[in-house]
C-alpha atoms as a PDB file:
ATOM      1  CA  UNK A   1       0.000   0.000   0.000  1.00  0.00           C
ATOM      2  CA  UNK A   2       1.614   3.569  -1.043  1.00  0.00           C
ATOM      3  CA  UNK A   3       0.556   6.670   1.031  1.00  0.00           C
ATOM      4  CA  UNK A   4       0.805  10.042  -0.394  1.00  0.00           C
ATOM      5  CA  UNK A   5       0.716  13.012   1.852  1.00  0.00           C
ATOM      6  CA  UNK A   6       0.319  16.540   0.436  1.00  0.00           C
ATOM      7  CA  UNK A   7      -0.773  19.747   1.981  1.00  0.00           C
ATOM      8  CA  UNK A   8      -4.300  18.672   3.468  1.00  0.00           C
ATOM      9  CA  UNK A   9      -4.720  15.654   1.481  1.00  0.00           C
ATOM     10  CA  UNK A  10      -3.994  12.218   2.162  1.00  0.00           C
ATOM     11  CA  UNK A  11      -4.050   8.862  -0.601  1.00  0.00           C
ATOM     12  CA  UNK A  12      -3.578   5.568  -0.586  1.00  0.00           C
ATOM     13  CA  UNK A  13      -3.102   3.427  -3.245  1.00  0.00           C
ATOM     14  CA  UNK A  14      -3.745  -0.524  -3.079  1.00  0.00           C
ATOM     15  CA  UNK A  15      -2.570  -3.014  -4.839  1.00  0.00           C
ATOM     16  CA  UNK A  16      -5.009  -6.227  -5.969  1.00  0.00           C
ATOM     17  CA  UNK A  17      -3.829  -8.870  -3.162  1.00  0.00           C
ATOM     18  CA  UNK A  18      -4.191  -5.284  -0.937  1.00  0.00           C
ATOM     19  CA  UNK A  19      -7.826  -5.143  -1.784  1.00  0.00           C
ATOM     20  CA  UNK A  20      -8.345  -8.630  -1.402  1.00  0.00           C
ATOM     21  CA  UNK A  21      -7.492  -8.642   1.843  1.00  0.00           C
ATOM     22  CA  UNK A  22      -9.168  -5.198   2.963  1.00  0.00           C
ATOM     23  CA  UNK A  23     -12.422  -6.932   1.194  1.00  0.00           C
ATOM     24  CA  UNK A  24     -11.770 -10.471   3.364  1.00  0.00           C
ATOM     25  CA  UNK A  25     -10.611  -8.638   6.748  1.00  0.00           C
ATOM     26  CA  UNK A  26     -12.224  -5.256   6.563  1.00  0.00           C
ATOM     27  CA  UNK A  27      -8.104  -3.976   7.465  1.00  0.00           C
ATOM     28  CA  UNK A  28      -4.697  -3.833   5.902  1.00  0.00           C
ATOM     29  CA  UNK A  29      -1.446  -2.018   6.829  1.00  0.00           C
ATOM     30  CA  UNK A  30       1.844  -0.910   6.349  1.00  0.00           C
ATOM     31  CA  UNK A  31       4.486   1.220   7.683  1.00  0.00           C
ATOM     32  CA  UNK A  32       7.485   2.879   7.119  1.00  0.00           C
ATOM     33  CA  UNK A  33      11.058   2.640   9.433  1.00  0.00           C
ATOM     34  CA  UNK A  34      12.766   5.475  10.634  1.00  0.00           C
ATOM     35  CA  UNK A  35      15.444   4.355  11.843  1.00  0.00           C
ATOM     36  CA  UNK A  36      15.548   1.346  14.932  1.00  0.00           C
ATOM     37  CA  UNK A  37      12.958   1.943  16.823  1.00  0.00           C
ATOM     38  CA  UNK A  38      10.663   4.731  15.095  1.00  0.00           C
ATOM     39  CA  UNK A  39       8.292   3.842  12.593  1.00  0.00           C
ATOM     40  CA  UNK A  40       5.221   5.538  11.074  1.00  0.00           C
ATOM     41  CA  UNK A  41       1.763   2.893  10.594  1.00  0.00           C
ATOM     42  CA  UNK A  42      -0.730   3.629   8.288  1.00  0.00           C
ATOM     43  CA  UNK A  43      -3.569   1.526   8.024  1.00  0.00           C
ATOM     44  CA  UNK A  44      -7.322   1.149   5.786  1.00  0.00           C
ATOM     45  CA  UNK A  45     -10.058   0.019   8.304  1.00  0.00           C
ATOM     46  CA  UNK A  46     -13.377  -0.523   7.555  1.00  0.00           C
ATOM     47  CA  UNK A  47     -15.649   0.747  10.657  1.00  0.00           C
ATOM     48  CA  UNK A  48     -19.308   0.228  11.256  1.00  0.00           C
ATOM     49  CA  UNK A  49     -20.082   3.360  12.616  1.00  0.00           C
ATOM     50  CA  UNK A  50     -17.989   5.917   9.985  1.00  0.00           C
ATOM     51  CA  UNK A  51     -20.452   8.058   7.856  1.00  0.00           C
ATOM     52  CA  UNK A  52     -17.702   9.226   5.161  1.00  0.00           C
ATOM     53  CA  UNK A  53     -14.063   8.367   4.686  1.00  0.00           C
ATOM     54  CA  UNK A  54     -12.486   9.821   7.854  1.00  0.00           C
ATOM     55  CA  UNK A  55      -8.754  10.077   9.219  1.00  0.00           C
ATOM     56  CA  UNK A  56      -7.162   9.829  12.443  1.00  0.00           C
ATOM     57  CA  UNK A  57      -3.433  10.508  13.686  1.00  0.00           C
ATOM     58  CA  UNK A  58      -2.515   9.115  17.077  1.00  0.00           C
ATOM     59  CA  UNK A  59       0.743   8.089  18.290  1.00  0.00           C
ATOM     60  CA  UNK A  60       2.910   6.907  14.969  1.00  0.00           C
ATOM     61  CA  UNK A  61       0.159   5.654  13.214  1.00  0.00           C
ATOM     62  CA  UNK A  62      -2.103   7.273  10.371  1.00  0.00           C
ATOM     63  CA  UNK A  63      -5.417   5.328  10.345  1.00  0.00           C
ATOM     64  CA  UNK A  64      -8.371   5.973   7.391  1.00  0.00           C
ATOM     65  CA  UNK A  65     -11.791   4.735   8.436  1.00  0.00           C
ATOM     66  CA  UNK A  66     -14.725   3.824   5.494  1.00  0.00           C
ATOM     67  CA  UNK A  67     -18.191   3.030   6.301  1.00  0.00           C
ATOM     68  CA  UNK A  68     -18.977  -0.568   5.478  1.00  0.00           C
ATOM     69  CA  UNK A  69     -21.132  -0.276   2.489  1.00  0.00           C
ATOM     70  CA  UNK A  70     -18.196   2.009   0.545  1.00  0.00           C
ATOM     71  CA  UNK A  71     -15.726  -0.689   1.737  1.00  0.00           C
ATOM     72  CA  UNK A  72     -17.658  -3.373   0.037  1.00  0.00           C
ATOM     73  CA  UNK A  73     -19.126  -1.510  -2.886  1.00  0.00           C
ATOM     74  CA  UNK A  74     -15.055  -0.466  -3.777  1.00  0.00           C
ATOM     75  CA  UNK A  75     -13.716  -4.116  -3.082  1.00  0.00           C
ATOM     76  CA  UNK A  76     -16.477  -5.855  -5.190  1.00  0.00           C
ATOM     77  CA  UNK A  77     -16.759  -3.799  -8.511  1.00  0.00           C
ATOM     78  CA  UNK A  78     -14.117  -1.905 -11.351  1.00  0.00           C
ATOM     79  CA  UNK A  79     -14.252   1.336  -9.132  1.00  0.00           C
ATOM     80  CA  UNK A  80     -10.980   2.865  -8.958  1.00  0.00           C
ATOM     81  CA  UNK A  81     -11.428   4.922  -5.920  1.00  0.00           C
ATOM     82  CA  UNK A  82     -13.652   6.387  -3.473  1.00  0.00           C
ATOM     83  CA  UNK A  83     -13.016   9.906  -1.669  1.00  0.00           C
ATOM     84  CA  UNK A  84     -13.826  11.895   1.453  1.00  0.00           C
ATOM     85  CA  UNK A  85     -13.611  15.385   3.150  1.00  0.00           C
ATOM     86  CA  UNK A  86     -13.354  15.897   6.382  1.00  0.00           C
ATOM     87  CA  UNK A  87     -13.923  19.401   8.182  1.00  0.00           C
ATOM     88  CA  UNK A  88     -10.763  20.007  10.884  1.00  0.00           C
ATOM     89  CA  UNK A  89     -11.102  22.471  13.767  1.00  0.00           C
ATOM     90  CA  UNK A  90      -9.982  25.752  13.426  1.00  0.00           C
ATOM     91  CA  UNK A  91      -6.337  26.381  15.985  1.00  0.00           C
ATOM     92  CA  UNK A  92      -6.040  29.632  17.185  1.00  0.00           C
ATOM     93  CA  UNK A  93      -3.157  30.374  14.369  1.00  0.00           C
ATOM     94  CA  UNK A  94      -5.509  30.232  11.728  1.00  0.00           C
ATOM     95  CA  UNK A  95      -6.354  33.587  11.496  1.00  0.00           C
ATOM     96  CA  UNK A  96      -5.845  34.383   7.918  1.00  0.00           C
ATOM     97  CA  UNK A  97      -6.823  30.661   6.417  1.00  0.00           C
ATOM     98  CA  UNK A  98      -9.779  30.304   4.114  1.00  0.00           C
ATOM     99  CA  UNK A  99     -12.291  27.953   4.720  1.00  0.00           C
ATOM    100  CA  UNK A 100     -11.072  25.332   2.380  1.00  0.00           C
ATOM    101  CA  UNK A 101      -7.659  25.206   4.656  1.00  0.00           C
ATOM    102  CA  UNK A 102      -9.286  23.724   7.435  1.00  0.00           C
ATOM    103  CA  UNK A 103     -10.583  20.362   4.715  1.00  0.00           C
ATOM    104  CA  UNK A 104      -8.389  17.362   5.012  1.00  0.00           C
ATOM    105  CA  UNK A 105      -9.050  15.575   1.390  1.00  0.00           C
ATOM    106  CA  UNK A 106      -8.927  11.578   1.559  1.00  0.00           C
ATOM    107  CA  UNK A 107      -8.402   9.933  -0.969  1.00  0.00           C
ATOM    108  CA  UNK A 108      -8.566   5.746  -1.971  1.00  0.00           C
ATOM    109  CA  UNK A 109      -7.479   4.038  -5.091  1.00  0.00           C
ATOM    110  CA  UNK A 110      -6.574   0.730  -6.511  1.00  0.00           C
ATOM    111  CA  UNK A 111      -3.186   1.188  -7.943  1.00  0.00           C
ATOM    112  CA  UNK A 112      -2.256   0.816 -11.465  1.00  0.00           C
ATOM    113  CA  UNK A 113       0.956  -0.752 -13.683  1.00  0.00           C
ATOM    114  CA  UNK A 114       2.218   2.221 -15.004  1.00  0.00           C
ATOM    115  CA  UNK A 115       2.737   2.779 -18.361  1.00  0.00           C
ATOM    116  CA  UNK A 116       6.156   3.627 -18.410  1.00  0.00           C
ATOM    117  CA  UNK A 117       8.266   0.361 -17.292  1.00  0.00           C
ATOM    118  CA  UNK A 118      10.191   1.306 -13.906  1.00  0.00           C
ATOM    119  CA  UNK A 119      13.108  -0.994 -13.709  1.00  0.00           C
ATOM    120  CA  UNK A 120      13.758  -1.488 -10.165  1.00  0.00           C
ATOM    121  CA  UNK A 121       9.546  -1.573  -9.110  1.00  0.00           C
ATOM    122  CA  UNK A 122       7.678  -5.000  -9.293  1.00  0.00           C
ATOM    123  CA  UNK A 123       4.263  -4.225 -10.097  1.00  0.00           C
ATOM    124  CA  UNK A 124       2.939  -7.522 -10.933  1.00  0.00           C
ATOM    125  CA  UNK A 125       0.130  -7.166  -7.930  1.00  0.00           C
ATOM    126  CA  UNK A 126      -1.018  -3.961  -9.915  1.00  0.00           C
ATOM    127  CA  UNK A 127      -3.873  -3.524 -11.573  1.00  0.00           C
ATOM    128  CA  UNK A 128      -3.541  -3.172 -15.453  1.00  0.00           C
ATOM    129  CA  UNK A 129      -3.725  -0.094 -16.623  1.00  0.00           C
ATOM    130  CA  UNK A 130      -7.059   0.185 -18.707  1.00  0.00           C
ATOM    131  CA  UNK A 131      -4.574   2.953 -20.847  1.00  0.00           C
ATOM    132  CA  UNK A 132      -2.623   0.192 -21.648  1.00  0.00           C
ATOM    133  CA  UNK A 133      -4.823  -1.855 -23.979  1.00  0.00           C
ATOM    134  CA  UNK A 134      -5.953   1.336 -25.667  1.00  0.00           C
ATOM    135  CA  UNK A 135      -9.611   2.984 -24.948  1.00  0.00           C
ATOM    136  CA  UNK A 136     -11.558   0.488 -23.642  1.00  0.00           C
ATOM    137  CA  UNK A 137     -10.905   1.557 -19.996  1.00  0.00           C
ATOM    138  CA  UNK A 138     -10.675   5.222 -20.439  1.00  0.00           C
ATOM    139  CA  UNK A 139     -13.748   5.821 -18.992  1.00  0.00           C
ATOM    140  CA  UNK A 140     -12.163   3.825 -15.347  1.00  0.00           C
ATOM    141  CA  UNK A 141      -9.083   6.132 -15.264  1.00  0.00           C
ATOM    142  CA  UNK A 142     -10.452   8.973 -16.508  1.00  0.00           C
ATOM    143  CA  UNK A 143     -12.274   8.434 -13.066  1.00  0.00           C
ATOM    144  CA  UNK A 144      -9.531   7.803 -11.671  1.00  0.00           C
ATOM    145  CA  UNK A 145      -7.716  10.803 -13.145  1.00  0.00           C
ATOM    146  CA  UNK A 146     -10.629  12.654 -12.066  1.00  0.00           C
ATOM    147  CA  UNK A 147     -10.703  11.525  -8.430  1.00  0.00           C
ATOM    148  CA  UNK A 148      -6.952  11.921  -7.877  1.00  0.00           C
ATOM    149  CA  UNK A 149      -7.240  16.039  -9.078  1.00  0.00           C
ATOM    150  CA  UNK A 150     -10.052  16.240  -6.334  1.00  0.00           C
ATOM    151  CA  UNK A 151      -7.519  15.101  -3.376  1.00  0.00           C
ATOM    152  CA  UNK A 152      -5.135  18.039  -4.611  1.00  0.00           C
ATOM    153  CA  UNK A 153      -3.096  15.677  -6.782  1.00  0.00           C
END
């Protein structure tokens, strides 16, 4: 699973045996070393009582909730993502922000081969790329093109 953190937006992108395993467990999760004994978590869980895609930070670990029915609606059909806003408190240093500074954008995908061969990245557990095979899929990643612009990509 890839996380992408930009500004106020968050992604992450799943691979198939990813999804698979979100689907069958409702969670998966990976994390990132810095160093011996600091490491950052970050983790897809699906949760009952969410409303809308939501995030939390505690401790070392980065953790996006999705109601059930998104969760299973994603998992089980050729949607490429799903996304979320979610409203953050104002601090007492925001004096000057707009209201669209205070919006943390979430963003889920299923992650594609590119199209462009990377030498040193295995992407066999990828999703092909509907670009790939030439206009059949263009409606799926223009969606997913689409959805990706929306988190501030």
């Amino acid at each position: 699973m890839k996380l992408r953190i930009k500004g106020n937006s968050i992604r992450l992108r799943l691979t198939q045996s990813e999804v698979e395993i979100f689907g069958r467990e409702g969670r998966v999760a990976d994390c990132v070393q810095f160093g011996p004994i600091r490491s950052l978590t970050y983790v897809l869980l699906r949760d009952a009582q969410a409303r809308t895609p939501v995030a939390e930070y505690t401790g070392d670990e980065v953790r996006v909730l999705v109601p059930e029915e998104t969760a299973t609606q994603w998992v089980d059909s050729e949607q490429v993502g799903f996304r979320g806003e979610m409203q953050l408190a104002a601090l007492p240093t925001d004096a000057g922000a707009g209201p669209g500074d205070r919006i943390l954008r979430i963003l889920v995908e299923k992650d594609f081969q590119c199209l462009v061969s990377r030498p040193h990245e295995d992407e066999s557990d990828h999703y092909v790329n509907p670009l790939a095979s030439g206009g059949a899929g263009d409606g799926a990643r223009a969606g997913e093109a689409e959805t990706s612009q929306a988190a501030g990509d």
